[in-house]
C-alpha atoms as a PDB file:
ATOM      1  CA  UNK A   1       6.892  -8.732 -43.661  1.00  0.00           C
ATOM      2  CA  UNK A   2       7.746 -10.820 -40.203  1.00  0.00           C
ATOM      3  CA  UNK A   3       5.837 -10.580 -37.134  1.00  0.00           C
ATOM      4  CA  UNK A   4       7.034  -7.977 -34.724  1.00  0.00           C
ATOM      5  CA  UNK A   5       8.085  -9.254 -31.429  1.00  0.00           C
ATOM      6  CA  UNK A   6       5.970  -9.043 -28.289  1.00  0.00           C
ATOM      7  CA  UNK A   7       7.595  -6.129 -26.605  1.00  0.00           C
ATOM      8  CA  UNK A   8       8.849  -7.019 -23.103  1.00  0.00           C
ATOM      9  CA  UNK A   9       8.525  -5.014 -19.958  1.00  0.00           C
ATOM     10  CA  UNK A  10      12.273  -3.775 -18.451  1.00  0.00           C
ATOM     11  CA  UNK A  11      12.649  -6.040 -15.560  1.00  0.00           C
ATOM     12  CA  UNK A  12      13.852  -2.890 -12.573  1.00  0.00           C
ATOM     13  CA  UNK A  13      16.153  -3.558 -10.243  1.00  0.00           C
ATOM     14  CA  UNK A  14      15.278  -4.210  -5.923  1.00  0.00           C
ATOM     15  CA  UNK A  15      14.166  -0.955  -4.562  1.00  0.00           C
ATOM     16  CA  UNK A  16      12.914   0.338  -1.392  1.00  0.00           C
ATOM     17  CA  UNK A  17      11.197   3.804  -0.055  1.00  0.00           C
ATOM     18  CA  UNK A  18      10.183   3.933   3.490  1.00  0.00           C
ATOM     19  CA  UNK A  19       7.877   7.400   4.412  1.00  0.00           C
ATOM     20  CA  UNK A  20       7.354   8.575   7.720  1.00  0.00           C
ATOM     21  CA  UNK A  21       3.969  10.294   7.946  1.00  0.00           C
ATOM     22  CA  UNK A  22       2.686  12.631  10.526  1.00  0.00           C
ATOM     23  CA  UNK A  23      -1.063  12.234  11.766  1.00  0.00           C
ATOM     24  CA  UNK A  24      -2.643  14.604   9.486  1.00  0.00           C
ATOM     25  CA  UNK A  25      -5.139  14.088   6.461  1.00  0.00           C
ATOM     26  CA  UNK A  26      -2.712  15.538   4.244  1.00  0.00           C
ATOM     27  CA  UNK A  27      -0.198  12.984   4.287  1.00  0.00           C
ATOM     28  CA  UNK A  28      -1.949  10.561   2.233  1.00  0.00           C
ATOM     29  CA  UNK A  29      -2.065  13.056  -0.806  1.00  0.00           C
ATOM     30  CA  UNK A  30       2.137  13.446   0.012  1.00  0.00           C
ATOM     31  CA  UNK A  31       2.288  10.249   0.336  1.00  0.00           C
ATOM     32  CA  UNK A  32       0.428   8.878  -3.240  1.00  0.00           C
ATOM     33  CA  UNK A  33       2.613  11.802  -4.987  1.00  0.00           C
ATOM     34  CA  UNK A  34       5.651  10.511  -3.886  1.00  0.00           C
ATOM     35  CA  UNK A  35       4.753   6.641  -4.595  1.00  0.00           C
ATOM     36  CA  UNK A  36       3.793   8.125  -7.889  1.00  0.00           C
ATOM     37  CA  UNK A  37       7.001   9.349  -8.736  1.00  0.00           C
ATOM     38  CA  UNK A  38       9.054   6.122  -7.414  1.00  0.00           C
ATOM     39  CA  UNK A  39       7.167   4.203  -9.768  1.00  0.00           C
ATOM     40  CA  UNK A  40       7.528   6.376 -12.717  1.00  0.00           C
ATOM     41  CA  UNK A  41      11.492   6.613 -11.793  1.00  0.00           C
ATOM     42  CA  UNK A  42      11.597   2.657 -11.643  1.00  0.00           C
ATOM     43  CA  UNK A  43       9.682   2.259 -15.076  1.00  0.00           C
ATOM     44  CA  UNK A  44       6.812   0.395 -13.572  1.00  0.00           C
ATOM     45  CA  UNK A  45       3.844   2.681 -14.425  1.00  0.00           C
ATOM     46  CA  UNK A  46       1.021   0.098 -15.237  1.00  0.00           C
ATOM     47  CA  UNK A  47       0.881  -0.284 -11.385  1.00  0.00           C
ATOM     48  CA  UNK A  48       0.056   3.566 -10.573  1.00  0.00           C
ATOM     49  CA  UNK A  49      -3.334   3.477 -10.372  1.00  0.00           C
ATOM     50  CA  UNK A  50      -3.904   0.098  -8.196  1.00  0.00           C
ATOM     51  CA  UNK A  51      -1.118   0.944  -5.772  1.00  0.00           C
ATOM     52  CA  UNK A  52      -1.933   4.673  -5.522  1.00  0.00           C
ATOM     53  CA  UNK A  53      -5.677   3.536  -4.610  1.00  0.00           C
ATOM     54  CA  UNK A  54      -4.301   0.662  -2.050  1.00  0.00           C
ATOM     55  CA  UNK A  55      -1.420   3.408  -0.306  1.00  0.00           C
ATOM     56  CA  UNK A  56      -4.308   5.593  -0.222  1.00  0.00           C
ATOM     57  CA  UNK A  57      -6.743   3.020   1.177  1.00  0.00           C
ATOM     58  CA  UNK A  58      -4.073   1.807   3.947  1.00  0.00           C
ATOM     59  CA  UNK A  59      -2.580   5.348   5.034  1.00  0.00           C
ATOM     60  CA  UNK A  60      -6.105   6.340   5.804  1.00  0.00           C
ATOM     61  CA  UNK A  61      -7.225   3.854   7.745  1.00  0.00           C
ATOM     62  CA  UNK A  62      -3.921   3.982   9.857  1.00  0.00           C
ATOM     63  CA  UNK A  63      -5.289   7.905  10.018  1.00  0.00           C
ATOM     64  CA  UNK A  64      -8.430   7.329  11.188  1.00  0.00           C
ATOM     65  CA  UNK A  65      -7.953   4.365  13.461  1.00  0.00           C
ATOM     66  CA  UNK A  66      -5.228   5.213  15.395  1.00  0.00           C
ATOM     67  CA  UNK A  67      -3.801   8.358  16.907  1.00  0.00           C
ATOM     68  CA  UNK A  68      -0.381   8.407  16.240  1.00  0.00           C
ATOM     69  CA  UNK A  69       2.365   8.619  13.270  1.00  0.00           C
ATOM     70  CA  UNK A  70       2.110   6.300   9.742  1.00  0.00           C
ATOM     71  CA  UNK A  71       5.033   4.745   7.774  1.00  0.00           C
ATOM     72  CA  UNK A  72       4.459   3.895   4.471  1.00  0.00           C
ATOM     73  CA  UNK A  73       6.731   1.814   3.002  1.00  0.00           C
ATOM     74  CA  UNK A  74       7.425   0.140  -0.581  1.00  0.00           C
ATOM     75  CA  UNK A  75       9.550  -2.103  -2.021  1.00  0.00           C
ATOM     76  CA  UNK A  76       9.567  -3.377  -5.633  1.00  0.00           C
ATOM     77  CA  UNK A  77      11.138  -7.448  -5.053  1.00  0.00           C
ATOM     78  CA  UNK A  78      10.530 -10.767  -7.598  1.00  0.00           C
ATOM     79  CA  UNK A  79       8.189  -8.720  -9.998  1.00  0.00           C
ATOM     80  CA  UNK A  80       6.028  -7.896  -7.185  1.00  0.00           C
ATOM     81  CA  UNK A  81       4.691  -4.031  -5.469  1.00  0.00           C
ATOM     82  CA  UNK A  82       4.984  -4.565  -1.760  1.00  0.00           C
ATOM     83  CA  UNK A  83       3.250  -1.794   0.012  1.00  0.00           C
ATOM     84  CA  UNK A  84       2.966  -1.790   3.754  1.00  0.00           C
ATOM     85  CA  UNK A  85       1.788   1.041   6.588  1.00  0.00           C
ATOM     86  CA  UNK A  86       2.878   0.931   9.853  1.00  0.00           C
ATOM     87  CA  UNK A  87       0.622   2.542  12.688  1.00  0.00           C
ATOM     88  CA  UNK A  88       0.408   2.895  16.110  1.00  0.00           C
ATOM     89  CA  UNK A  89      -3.133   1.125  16.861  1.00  0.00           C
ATOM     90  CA  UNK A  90      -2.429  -2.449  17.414  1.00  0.00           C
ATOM     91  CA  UNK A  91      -6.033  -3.625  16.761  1.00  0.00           C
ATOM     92  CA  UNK A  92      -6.606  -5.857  13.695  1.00  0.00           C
ATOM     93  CA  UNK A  93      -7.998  -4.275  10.353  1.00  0.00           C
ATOM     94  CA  UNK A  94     -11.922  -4.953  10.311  1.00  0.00           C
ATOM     95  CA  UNK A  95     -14.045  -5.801   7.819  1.00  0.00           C
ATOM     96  CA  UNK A  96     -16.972  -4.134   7.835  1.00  0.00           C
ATOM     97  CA  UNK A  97     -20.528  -4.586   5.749  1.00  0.00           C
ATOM     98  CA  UNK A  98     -20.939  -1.087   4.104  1.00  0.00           C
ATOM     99  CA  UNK A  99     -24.272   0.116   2.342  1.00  0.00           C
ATOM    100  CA  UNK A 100     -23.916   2.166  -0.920  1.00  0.00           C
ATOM    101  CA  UNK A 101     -24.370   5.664   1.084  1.00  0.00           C
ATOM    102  CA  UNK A 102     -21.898   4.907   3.512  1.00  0.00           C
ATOM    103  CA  UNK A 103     -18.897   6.799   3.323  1.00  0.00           C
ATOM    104  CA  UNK A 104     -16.402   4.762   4.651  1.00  0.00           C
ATOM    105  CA  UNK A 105     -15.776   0.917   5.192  1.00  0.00           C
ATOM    106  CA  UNK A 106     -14.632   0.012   1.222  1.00  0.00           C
ATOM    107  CA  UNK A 107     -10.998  -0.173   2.306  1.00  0.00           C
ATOM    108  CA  UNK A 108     -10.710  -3.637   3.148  1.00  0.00           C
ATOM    109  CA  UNK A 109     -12.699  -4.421   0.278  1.00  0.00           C
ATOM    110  CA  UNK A 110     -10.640  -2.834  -2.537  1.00  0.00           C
ATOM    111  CA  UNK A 111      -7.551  -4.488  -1.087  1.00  0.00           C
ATOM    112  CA  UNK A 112      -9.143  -7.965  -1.426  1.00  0.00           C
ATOM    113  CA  UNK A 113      -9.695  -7.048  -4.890  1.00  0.00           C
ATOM    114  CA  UNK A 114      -7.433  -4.842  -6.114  1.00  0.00           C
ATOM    115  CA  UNK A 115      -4.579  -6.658  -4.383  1.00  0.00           C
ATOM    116  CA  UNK A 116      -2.655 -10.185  -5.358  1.00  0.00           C
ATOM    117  CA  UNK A 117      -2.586 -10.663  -1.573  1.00  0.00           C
ATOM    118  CA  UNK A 118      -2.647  -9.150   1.563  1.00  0.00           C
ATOM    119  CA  UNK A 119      -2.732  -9.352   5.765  1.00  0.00           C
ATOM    120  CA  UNK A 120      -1.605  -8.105   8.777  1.00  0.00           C
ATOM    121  CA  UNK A 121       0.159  -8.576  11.687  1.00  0.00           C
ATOM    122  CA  UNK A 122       1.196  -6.949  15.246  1.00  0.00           C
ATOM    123  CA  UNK A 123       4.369  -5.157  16.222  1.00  0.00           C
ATOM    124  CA  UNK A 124       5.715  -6.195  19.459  1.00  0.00           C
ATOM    125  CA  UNK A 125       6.447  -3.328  21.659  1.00  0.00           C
ATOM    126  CA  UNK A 126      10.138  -4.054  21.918  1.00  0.00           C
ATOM    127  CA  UNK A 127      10.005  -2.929  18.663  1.00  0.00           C
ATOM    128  CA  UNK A 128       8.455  -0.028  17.917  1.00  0.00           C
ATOM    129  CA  UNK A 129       9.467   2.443  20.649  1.00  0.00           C
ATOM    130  CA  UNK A 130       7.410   0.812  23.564  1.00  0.00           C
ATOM    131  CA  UNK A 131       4.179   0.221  22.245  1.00  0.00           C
ATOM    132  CA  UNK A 132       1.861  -2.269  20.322  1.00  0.00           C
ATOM    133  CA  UNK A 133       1.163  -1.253  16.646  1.00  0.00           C
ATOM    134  CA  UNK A 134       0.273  -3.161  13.590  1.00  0.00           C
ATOM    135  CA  UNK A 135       1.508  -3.523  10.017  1.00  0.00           C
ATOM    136  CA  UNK A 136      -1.036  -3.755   7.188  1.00  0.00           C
ATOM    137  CA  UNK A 137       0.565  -4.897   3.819  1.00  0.00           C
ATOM    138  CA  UNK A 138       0.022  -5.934  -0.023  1.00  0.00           C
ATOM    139  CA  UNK A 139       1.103  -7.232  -2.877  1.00  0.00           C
ATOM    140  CA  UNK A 140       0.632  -6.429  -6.423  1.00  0.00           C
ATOM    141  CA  UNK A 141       2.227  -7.999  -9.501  1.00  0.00           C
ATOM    142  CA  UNK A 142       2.153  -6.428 -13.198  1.00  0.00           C
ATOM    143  CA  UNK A 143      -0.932  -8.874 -13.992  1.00  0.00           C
ATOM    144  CA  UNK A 144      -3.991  -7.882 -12.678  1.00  0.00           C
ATOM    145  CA  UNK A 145      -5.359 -10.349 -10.062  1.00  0.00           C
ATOM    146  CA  UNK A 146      -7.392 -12.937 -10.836  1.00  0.00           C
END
């Protein structure tokens, strides 16, 4: 009997999905569905669960921080998730000490270890209709990060 062969992930081809998201609390939930469903579509499934957490993570923050519209966009390039949200408040992501009752500052912390990598960085007003905003991103790779 030989040795079966180690059975190799399907390399999928470049994509990109860009979703424009109105302020509402709702949106993140339409927003990890449809993420969901590019990722099935593109046959990369074992990264559901980190990059539904991390969209989730970064669309709500760009809800509560700021006071306008969220993009979300993501783009599957070199074996690597990109996932980046757009939004309107061009003050820096903080990182902030949270106790084990406190509802809310994990964000930042779950992208630092969920993700391969990630940052920010501002949007000039010339080029987003007039204002300063900010783009939060990430990357994830089939491997978990380590």
């Amino acid at each position: 009997m030989h040795p079966r062969p180690e059975a190799t992930m399907p390399t999928p081809a470049p994509f990109e999905y860009r979703m424009q998201l109105p302020h509402d609390p709702r949106a993140v939930g339409v927003a990890r569905r449809s993420l969901r469903a590019a990722l099935m579509a593109h046959e990369v499934p074992e990264l559901l669960e980190r990059a539904e957490l991390l969209a989730s993570e970064l669309l709500t923050n760009a809800i509560v921080h700021s006071d306008g519209e969220a993009q979300l966009r993501l783009r599957w390039a070199r074996e690597s998730l990109w996932l980046s949200v757009w939004d309107t408040n061009p003050k820096p992501p903080e990182l902030r000490i949270s106790d084990d009752d406190s509802e809310g500052g994990r964000g930042l912390h779950l992208l630092g270890t969920l993700a391969d990598r990630w940052s920010h960085y501002p949007v000039r007003p010339d080029v987003c209709g007039g204002a300063e905003s900010k783009i939060v991103w990430c990357r994830i790779s089939r491997s978990a990060p380590g």
